[in-house]
Protein backbone atom coordinates (compact mmCIF):
# COMPACT_ATOMS: atom_id res chain seq x y z
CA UNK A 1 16.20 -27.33 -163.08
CA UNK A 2 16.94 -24.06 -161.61
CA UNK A 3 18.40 -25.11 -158.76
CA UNK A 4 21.06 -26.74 -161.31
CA UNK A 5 21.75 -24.00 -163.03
CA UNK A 6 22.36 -21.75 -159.80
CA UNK A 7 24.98 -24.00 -158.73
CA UNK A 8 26.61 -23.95 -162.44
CA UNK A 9 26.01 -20.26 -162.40
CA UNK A 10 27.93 -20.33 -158.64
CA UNK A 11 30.53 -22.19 -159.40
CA UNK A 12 31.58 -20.69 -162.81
CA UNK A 13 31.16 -17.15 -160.83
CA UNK A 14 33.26 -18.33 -157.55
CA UNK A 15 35.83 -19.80 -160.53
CA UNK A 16 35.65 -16.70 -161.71
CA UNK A 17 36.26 -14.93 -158.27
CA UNK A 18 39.31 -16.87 -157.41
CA UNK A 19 41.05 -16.57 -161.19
CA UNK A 20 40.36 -12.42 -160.63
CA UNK A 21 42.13 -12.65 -157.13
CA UNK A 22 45.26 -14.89 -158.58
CA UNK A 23 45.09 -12.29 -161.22
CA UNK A 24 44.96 -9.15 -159.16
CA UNK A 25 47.84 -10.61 -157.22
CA UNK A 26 50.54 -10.94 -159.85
CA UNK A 27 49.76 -7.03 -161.11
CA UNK A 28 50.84 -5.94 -157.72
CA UNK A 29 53.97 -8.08 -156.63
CA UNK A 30 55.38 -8.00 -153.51
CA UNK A 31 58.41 -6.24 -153.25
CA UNK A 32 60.13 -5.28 -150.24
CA UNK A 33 60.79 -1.82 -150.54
CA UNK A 34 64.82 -2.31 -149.63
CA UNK A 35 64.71 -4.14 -153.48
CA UNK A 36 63.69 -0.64 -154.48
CA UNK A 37 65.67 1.77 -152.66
CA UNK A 38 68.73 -0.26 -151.43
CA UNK A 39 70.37 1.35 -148.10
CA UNK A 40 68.36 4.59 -148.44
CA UNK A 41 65.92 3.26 -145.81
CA UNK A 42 65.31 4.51 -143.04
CA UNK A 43 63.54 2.60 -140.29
CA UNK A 44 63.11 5.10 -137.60
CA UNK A 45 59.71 6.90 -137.98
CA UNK A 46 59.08 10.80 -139.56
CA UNK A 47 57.12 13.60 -137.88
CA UNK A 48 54.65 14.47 -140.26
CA UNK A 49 53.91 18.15 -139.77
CA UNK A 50 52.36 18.61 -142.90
CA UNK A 51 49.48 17.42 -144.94
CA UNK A 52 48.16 17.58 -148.49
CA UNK A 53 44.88 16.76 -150.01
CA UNK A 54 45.44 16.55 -154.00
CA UNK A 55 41.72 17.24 -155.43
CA UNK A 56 41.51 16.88 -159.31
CA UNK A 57 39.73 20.03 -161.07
CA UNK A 58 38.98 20.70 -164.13
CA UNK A 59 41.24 23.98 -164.70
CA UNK A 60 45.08 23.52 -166.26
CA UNK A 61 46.66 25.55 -163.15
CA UNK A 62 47.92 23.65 -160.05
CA UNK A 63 46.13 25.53 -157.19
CA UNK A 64 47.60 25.32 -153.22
CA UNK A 65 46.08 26.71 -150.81
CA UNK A 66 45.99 26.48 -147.08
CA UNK A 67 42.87 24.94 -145.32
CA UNK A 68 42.34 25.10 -141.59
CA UNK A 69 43.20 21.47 -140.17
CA UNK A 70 39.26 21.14 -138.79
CA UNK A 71 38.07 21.54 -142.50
CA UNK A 72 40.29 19.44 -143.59
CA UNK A 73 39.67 16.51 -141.18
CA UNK A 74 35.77 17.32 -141.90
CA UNK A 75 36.57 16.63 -145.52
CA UNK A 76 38.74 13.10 -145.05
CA UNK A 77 36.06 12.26 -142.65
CA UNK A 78 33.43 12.56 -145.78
CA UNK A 79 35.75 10.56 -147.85
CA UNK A 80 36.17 7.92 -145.28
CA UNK A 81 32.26 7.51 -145.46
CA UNK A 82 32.31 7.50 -148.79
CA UNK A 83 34.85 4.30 -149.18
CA UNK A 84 32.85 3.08 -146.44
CA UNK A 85 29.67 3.19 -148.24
CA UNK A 86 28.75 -0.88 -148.68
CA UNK A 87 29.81 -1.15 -144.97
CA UNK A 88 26.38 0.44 -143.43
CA UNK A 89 24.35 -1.25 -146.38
CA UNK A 90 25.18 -4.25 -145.09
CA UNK A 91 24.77 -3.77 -141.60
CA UNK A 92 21.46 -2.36 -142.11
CA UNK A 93 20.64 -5.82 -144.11
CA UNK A 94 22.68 -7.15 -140.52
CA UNK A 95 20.18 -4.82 -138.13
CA UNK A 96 17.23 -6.24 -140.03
CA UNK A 97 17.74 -9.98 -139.78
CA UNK A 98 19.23 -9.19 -135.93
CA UNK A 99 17.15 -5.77 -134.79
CA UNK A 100 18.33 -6.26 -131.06
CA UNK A 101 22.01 -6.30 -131.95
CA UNK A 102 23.63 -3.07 -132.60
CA UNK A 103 27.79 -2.19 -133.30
CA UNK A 104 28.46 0.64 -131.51
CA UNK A 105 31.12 1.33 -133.60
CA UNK A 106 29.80 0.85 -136.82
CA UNK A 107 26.87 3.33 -135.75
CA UNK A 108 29.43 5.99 -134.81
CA UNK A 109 32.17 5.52 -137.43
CA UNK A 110 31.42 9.02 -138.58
CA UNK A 111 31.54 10.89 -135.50
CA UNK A 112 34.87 8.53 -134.76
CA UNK A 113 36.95 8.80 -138.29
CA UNK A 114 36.00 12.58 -137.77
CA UNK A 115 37.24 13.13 -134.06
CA UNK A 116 40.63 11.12 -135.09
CA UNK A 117 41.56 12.78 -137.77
CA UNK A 118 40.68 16.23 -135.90
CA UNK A 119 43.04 15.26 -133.29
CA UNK A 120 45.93 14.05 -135.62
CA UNK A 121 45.58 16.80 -138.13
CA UNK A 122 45.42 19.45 -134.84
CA UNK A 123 48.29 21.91 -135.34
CA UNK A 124 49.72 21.09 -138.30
CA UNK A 125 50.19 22.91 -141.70
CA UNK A 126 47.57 21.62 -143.75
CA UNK A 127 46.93 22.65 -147.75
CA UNK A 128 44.80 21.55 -150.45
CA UNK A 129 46.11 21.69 -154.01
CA UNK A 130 44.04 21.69 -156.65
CA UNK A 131 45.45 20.03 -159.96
CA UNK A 132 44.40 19.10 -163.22
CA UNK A 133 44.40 15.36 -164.50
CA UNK A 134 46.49 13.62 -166.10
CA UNK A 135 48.76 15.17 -163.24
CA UNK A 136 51.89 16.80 -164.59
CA UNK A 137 54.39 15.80 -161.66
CA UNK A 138 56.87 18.59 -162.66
CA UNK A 139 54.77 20.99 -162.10
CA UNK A 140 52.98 19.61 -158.71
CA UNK A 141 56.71 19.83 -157.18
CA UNK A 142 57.40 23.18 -157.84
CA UNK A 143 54.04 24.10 -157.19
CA UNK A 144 54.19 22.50 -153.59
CA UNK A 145 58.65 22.35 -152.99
CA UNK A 146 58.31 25.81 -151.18
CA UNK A 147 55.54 24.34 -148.60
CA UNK A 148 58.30 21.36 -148.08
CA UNK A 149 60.91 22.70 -146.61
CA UNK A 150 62.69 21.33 -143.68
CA UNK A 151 62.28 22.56 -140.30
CA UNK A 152 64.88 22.24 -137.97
CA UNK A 153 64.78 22.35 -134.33
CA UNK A 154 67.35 25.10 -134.61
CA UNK A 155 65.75 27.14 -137.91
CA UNK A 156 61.97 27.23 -135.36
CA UNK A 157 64.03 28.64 -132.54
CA UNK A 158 64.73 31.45 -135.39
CA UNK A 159 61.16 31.78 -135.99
CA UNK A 160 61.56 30.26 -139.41
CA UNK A 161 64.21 31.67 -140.45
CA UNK A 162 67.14 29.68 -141.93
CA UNK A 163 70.89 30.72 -140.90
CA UNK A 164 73.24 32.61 -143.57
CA UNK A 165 75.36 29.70 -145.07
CA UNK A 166 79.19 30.67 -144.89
């Protein structure tokens, strides 16, 4: 009798499953981004030389403040572990069943989310802001529009200095 009910159980729960998917699926269309934004696309890629890490507090100011790129990739590498979490539960369920197989890169997914973002995040400006939630978008822009400025090939060569507009 309880095997019965298991496969009720599993088949109302996999019905379940599939209904959530179909669900999930029509709250987040698929819309090609040129539906959005018309001709203001632009294929060719952006040099990002720049990063910010938004980090909710519990204050009402909007905080931004530099961080040295190391720290910061230390910090995304924590929050890579962190979405990662189930990933080495499972493999340790994995290791147990199979003890003699190992995933290298599993094992070292740490030390390698750590060591990529260090070397992508190397000599750029990097900032944390600290905001309060709900975010008040406004204020985030001006708070962060100064840091955004463009740099131009030409305006570096000037140390950072932009040219006096005629």
């Amino acid at each position: 009798m309880i095997a019965g009910e298991r496969t009720r159980s599993s088949l109302v729960f996999r019905s379940l499953q599939r209904a959530s998917a179909a669900v999930e699926n029509r709250l987040r269309p698929n819309v090609a981004p040129s539906a959005i934004f018309g001709e203001r696309i632009r294929s060719a890629g952006a040099q990002v030389d720049k990063v910010f890490l938004f980090v909710n507090h519990e204050d009402h100011r909007i905080e931004v403040e530099p961080i040295a790129p190391f720290e910061l990739a230390r910090r995304l590498a924590f929050l890579v572990q962190h979405e990662l979490t189930p990933l080495p539960q499972h493999y340790a369920v994995y290791r147990f069943a199979f003890p003699c197989r190992r995933n290298e890169f599993i094992e070292s997914a740490a030390e390698y989310s750590f060591g990529m973002l260090a070397r992508a995040l190397n000599e750029k400006e990097t900032y944390v802001v600290r905001l309060p939630y709900p975010h008040l978008f406004p204020e985030l822009y001006q708070a962060i529009r100064p840091l955004c400025k463009l740099v131009t090939a030409e305006t570096a060569e000037r140390g950072g200095v932009e040219s006096p507009k005629p």
